[in-house]
C-alpha atoms as a PDB file:
ATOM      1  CA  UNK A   1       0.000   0.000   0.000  1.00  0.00           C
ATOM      2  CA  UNK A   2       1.690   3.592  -0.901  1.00  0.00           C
ATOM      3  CA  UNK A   3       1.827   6.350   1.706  1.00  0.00           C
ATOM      4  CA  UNK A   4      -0.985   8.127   0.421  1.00  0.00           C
ATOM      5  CA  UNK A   5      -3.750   4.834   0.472  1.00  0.00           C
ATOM      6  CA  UNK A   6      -2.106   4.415   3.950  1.00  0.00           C
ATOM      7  CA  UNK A   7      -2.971   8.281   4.668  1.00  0.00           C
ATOM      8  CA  UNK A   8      -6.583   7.671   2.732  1.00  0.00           C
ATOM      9  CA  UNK A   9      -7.560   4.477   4.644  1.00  0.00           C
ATOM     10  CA  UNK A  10      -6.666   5.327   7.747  1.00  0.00           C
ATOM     11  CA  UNK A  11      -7.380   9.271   8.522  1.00  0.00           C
ATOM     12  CA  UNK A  12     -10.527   9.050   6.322  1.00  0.00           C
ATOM     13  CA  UNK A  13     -12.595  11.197   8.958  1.00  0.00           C
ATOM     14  CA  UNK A  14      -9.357  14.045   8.337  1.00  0.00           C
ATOM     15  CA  UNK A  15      -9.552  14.319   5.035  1.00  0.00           C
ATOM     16  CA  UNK A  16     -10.582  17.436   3.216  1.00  0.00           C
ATOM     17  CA  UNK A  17     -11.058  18.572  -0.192  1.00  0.00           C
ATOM     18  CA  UNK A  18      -9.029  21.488  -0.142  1.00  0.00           C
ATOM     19  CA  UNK A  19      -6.909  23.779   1.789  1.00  0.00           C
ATOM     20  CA  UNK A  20      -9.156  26.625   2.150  1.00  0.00           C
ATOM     21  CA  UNK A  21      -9.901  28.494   5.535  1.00  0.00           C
ATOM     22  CA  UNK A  22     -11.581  32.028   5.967  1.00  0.00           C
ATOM     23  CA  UNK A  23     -11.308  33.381   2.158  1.00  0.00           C
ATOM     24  CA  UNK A  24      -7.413  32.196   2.059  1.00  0.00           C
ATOM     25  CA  UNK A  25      -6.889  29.183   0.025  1.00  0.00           C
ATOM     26  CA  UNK A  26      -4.004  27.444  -1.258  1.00  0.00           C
ATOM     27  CA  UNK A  27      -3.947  26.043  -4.875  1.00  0.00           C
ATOM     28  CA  UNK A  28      -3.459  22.923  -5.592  1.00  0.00           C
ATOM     29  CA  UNK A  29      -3.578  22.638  -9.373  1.00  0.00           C
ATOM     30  CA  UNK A  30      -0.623  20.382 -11.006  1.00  0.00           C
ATOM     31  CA  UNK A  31      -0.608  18.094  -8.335  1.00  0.00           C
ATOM     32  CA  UNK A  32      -2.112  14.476  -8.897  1.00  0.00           C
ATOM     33  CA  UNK A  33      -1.050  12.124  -6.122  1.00  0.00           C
ATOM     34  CA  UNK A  34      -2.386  13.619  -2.993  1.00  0.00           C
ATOM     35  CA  UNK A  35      -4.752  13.760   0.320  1.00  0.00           C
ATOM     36  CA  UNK A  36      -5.304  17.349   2.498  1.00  0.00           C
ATOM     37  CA  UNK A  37      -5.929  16.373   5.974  1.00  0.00           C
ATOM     38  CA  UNK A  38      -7.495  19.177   8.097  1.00  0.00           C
ATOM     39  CA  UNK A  39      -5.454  19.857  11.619  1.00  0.00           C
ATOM     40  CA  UNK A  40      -7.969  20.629  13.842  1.00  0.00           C
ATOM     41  CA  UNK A  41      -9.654  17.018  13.192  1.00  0.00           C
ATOM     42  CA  UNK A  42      -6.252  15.535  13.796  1.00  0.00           C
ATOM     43  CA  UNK A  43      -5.438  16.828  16.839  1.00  0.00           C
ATOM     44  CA  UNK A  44      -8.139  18.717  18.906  1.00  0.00           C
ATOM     45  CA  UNK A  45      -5.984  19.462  22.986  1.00  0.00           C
ATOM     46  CA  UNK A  46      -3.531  21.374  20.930  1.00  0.00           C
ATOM     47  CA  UNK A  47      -3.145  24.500  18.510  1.00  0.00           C
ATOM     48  CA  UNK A  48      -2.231  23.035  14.897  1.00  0.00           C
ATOM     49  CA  UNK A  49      -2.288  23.839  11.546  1.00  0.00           C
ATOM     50  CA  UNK A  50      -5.262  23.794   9.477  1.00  0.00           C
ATOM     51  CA  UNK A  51      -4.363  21.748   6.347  1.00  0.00           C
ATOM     52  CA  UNK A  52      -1.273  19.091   5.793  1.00  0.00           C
ATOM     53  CA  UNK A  53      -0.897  17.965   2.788  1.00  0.00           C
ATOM     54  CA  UNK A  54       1.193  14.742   2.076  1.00  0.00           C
ATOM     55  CA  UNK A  55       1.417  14.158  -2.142  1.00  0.00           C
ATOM     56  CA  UNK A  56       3.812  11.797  -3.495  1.00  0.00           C
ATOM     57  CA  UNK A  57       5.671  10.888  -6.787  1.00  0.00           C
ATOM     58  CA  UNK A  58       9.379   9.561  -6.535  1.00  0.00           C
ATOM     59  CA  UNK A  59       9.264  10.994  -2.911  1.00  0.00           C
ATOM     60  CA  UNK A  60       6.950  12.212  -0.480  1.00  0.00           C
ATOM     61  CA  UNK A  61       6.369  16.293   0.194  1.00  0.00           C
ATOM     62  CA  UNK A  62       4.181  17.480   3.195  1.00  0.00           C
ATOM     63  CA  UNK A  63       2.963  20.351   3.214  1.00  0.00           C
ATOM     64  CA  UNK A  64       2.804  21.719   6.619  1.00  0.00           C
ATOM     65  CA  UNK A  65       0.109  25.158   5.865  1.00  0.00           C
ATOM     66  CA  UNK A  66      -1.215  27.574   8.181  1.00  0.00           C
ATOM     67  CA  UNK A  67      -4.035  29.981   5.960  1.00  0.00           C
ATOM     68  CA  UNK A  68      -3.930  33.841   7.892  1.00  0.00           C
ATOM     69  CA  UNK A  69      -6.800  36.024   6.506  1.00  0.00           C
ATOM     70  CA  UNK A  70      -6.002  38.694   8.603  1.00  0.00           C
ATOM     71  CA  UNK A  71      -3.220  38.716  12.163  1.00  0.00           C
ATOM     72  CA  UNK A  72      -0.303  36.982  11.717  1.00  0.00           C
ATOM     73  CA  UNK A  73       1.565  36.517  15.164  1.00  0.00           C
ATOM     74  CA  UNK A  74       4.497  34.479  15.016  1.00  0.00           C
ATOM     75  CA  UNK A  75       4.767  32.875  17.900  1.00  0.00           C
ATOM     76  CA  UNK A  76       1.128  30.902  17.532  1.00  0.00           C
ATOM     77  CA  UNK A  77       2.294  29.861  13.959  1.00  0.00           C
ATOM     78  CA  UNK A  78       5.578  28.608  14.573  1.00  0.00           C
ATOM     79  CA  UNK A  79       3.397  26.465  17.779  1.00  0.00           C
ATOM     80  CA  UNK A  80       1.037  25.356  14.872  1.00  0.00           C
ATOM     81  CA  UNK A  81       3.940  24.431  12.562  1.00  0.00           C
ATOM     82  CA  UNK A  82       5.577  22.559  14.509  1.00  0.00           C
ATOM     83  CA  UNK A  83       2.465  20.485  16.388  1.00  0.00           C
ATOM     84  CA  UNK A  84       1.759  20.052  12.378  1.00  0.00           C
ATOM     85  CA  UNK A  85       5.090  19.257  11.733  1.00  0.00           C
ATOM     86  CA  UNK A  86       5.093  16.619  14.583  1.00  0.00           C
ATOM     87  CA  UNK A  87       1.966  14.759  13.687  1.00  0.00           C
ATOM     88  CA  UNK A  88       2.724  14.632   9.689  1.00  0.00           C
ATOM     89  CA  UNK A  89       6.109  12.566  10.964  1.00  0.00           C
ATOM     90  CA  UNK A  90       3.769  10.349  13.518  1.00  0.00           C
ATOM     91  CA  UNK A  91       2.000   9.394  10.214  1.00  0.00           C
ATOM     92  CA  UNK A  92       4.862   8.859   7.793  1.00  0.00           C
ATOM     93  CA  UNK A  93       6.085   6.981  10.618  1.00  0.00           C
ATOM     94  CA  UNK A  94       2.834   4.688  10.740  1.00  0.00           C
ATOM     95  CA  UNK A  95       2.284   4.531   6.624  1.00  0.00           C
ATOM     96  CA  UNK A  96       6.086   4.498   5.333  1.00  0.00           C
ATOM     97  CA  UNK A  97       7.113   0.969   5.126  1.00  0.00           C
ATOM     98  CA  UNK A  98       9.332   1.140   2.229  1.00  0.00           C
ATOM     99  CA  UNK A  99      11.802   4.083   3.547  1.00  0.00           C
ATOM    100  CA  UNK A 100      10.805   6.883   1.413  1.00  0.00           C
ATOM    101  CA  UNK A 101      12.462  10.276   1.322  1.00  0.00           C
ATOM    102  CA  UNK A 102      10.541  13.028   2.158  1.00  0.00           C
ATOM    103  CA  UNK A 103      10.509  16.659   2.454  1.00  0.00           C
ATOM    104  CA  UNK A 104       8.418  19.185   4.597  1.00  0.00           C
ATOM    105  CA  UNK A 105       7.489  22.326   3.913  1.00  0.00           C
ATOM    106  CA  UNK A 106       6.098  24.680   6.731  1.00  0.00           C
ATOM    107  CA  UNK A 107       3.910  27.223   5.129  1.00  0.00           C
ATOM    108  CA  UNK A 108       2.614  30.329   6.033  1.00  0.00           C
ATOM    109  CA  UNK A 109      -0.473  32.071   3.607  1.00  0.00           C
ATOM    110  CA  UNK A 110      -1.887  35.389   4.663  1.00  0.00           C
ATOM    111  CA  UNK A 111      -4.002  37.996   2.746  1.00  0.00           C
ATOM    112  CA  UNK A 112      -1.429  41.101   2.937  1.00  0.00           C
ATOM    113  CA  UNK A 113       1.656  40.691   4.650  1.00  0.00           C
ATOM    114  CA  UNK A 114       2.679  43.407   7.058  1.00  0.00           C
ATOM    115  CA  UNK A 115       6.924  44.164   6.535  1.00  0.00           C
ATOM    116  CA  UNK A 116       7.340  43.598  10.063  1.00  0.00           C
ATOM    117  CA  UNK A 117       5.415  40.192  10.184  1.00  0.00           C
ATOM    118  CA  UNK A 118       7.025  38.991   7.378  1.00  0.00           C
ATOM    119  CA  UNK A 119      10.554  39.404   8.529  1.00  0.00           C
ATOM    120  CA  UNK A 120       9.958  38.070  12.001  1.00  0.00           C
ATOM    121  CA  UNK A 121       8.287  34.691  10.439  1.00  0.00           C
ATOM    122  CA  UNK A 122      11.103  34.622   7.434  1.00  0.00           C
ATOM    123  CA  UNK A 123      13.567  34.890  10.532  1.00  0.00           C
ATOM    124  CA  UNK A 124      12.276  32.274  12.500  1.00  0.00           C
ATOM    125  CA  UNK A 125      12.656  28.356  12.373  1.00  0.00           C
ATOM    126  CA  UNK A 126      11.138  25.263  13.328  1.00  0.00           C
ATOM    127  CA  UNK A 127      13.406  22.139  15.001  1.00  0.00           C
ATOM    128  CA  UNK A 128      11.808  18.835  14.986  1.00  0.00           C
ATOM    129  CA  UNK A 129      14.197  15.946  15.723  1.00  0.00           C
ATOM    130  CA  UNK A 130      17.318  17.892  15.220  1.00  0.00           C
ATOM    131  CA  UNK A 131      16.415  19.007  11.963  1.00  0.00           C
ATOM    132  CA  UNK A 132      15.768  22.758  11.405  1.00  0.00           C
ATOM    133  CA  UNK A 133      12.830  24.107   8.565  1.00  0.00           C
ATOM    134  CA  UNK A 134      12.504  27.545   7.528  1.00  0.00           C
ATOM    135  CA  UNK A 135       8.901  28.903   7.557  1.00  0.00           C
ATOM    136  CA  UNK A 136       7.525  29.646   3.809  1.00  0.00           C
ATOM    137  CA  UNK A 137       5.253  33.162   3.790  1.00  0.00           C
ATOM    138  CA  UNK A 138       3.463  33.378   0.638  1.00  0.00           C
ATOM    139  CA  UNK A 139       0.181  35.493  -0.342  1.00  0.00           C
ATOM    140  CA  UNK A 140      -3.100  33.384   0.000  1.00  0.00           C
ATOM    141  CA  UNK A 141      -4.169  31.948  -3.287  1.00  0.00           C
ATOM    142  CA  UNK A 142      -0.673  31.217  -4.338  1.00  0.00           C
ATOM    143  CA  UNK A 143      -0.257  27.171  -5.962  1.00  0.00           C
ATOM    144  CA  UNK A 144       1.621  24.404  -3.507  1.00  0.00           C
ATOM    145  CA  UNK A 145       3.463  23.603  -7.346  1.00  0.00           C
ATOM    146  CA  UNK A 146       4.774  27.385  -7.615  1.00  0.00           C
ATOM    147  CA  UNK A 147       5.980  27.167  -3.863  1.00  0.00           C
ATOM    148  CA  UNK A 148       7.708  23.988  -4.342  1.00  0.00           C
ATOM    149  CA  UNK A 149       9.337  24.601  -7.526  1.00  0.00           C
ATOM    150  CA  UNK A 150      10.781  28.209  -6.083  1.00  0.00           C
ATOM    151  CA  UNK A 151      12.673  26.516  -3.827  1.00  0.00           C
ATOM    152  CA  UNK A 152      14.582  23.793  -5.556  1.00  0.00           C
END
């Protein structure tokens, strides 16, 4: 069974048809392979994000997103990242049999960015098991493709 049936079989009360909160949405055109999982169904005694987003092709990429349609204060995201964060790995852990690589991607999507938000959240990281992410802000509406593929 690939990581995504896994994901599909066992989260089915989770799962979402797109990663949309409060008029801020994040595209998800180009993609094929994939299941949305909504945070708050995942894990309801902690703050979390409110989509991840596991697709797959030679390896897996999570998307670890956070939608903003107005406030952005850093400190609550980077606690929803990384509780995200923490239960996309529980899962890989659980549905990854074979080994895969994968690769996360915390994201941030807001309406209008304020300069002084945005450099506080570009400034800040998330650590998970040693490893250290940087947080992505984009504009609301923007496609998980065009994130991905600025960053390679």
């Amino acid at each position: 069974m690939t990581v995504i049936n896994c994901i599909k079989s066992n989260y089915t009360n989770a799962i979402i048809r797109r990663c949309y909160e409060m008029g801020c949405h994040l595209r998800l055109n180009g993609l094929n392979n994939y299941v949305i999982l909504k945070g708050e169904r995942m894990c309801k005694d902690r703050k979390i994000c409110d989509c991840i987003i596991f697709t797959s092709d030679n390896y897996i990429i999570v998307g670890i997103v956070e939608l903003k349609s107005k406030t952005v204060h850093s400190s609550e995201i980077i606690e929803k990242l990384t509780n995200g964060l923490k239960i996309a790995l529980d899962i890989l852990e659980e549905c990854d049999d074979n080994c895969m690589m994968y690769e996360f991607y915390p994201i941030v999507l807001c309406k209008s960015w304020h300069t002084s938000e945005y450099r506080i959240i570009i400034k800040r990281k998330i650590k998970i098991k040693g490893k250290r992410y940087n947080i992505i802000p984009k504009k609301c509406g923007i496609s998980f493709c065009t994130v991905i593929s600025s960053l390679k």
